[in-house]
Protein backbone atom coordinates (compact mmCIF):
# COMPACT_ATOMS: atom_id res chain seq x y z
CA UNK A 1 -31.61 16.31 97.34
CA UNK A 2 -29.09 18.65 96.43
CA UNK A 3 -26.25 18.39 93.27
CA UNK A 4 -23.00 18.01 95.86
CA UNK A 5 -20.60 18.31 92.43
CA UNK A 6 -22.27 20.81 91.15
CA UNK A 7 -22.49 22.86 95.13
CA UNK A 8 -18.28 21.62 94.93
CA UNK A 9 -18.21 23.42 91.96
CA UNK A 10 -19.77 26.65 92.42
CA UNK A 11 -17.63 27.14 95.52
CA UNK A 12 -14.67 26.18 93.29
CA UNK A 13 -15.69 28.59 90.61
CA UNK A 14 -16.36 31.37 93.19
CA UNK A 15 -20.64 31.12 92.43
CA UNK A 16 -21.09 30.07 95.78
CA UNK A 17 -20.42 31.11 99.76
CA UNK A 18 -17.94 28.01 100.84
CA UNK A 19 -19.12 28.43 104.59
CA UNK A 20 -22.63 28.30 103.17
CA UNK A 21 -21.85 25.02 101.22
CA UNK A 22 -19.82 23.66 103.96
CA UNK A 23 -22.93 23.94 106.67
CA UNK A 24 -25.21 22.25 103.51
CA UNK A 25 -22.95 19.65 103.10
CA UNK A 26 -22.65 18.92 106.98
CA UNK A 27 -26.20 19.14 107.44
CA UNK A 28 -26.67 16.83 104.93
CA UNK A 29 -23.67 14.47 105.93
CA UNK A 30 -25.43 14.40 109.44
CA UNK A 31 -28.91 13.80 107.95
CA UNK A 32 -27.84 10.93 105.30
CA UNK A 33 -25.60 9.10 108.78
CA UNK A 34 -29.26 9.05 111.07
CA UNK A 35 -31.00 7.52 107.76
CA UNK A 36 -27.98 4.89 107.11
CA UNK A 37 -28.55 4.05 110.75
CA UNK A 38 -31.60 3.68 111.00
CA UNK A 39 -32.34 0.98 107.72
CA UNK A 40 -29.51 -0.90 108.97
CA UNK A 41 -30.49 -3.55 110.60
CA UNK A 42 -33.27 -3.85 107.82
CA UNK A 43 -30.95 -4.38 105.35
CA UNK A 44 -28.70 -6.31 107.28
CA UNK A 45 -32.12 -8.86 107.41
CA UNK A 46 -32.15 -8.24 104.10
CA UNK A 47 -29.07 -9.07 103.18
CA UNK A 48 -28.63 -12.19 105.23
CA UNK A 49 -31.43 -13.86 102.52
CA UNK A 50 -28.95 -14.14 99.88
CA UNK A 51 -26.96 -17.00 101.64
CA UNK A 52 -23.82 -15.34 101.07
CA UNK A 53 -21.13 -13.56 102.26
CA UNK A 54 -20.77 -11.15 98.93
CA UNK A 55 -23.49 -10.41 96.62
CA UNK A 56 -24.35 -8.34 93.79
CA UNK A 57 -27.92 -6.76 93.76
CA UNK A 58 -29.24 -3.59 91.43
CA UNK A 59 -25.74 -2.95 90.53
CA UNK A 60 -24.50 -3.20 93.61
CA UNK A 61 -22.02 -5.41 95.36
CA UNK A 62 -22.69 -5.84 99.34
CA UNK A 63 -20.37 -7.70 101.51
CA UNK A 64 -21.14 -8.98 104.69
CA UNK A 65 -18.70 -8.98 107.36
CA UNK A 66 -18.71 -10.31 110.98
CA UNK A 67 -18.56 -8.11 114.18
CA UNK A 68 -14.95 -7.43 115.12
CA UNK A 69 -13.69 -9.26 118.33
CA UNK A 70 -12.71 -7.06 121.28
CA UNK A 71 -10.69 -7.89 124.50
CA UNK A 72 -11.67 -6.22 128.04
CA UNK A 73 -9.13 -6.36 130.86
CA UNK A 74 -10.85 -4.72 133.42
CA UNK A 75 -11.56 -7.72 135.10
CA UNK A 76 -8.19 -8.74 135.81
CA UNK A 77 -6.98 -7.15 138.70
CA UNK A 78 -2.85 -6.93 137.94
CA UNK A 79 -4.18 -5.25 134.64
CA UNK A 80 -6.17 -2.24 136.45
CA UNK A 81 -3.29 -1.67 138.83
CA UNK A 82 -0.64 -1.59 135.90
CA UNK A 83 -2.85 0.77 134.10
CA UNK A 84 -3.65 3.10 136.90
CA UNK A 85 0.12 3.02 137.54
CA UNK A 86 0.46 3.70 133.73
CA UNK A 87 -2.19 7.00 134.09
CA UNK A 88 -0.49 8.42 136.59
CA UNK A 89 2.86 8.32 134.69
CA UNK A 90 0.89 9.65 131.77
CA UNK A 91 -0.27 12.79 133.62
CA UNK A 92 2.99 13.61 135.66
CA UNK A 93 4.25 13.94 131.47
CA UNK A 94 1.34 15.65 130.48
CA UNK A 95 2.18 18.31 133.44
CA UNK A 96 5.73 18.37 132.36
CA UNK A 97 4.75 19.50 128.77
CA UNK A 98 2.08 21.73 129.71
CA UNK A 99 4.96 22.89 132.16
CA UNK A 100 7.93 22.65 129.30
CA UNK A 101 10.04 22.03 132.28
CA UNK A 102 11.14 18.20 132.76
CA UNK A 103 9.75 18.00 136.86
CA UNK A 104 10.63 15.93 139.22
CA UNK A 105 8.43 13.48 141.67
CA UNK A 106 7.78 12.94 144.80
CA UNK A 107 10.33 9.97 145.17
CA UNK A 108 13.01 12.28 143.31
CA UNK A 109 13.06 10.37 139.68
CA UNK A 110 12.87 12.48 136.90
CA UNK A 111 9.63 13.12 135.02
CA UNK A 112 10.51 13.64 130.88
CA UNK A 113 7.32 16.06 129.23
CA UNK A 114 5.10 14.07 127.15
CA UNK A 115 5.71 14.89 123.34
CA UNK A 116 3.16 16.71 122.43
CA UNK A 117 1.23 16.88 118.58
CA UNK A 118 -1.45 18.75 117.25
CA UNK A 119 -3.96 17.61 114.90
CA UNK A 120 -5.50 19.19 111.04
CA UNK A 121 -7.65 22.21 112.09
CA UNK A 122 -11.14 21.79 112.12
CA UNK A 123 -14.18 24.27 111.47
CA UNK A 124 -17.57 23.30 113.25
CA UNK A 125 -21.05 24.49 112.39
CA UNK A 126 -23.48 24.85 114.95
C-alpha cells in the first residue's frame, strides 16, 4: 500500500509528477471502493452480533444505521402527467438558454431561459 501523505507531500514539495500521483491516488480510491463493497455485507453480519446500534471494537466506533425510506410516484397517474407537463416546460427553458433568446410557444406564452450554472472543473484519468 502506498504512503498517501507522504505521495501529498512530494507533489507539494515538487518531488513528485501531480498527474502521476493524481492517477495513483484514483486508482487506488477506485480499488479500496470495490474492496469496501465487497466485505460489506460481511461486516454488516458482523456487526449486527453486537446487539447494538453503536459499538466500539479494535479502536473503532461503528454505528449502525437503517436504510433510508424513499417515496415513488410513478404509480399515480395525476403525478406522471404533472411531471411530463413539468419536462416539457423544463426543456422549452433549456432551449431558451441554449438559445439566450427568451422564445415563445406554440400557444403564444412566453418561454423565460432556464438559469444556467456550471459546476468545479474536473480532470479524469482513463
Amino acid at each position: 500500500m502506498i504512503n498517501i501523505s507522504q505521495l501529498v507531500q512530494d507533489v507539494i514539495d515538487g518531488n513528485e509528477n501531480p498527474l502521476v500521483a493524481f492517477a495513483v491516488l484514483k486508482t487506488h480510491a477506485k480499488e479500496l471502493a470495490t474492496a469496501i463493497k465487497e466485505i460489506e455485507d460481511v461486516a454488516m453480519t458482523e456487526a449486527s452480533h453486537y446487539g447494538e446500534k453503536k459499538f466500539t471494537d479494535h479502536g473503532h466506533t461503528f454505528e449502525l444505521r437503517d436504510g433510508s425510506r424513499r417515496h415513488s410516484f410513478k404509480h399515480l397517474d395525476h403525478w406522471v402527467e404533472k411531471n411530463a407537463e413539468l419536462k416539457a416546460i423544463e426543456t422549452l427553458a433549456k432551449q431558451a438558454a441554449t438559445a439566450n433568446a427568451t422564445m415563445v410557444d406554440d400557444n403564444g406564452e412566453i418561454i423565460t431561459p432556464a438559469q444556467v450554472t456550471y459546476t468545479k472543473p474536473s480532470i479524469i484519468v482513463t
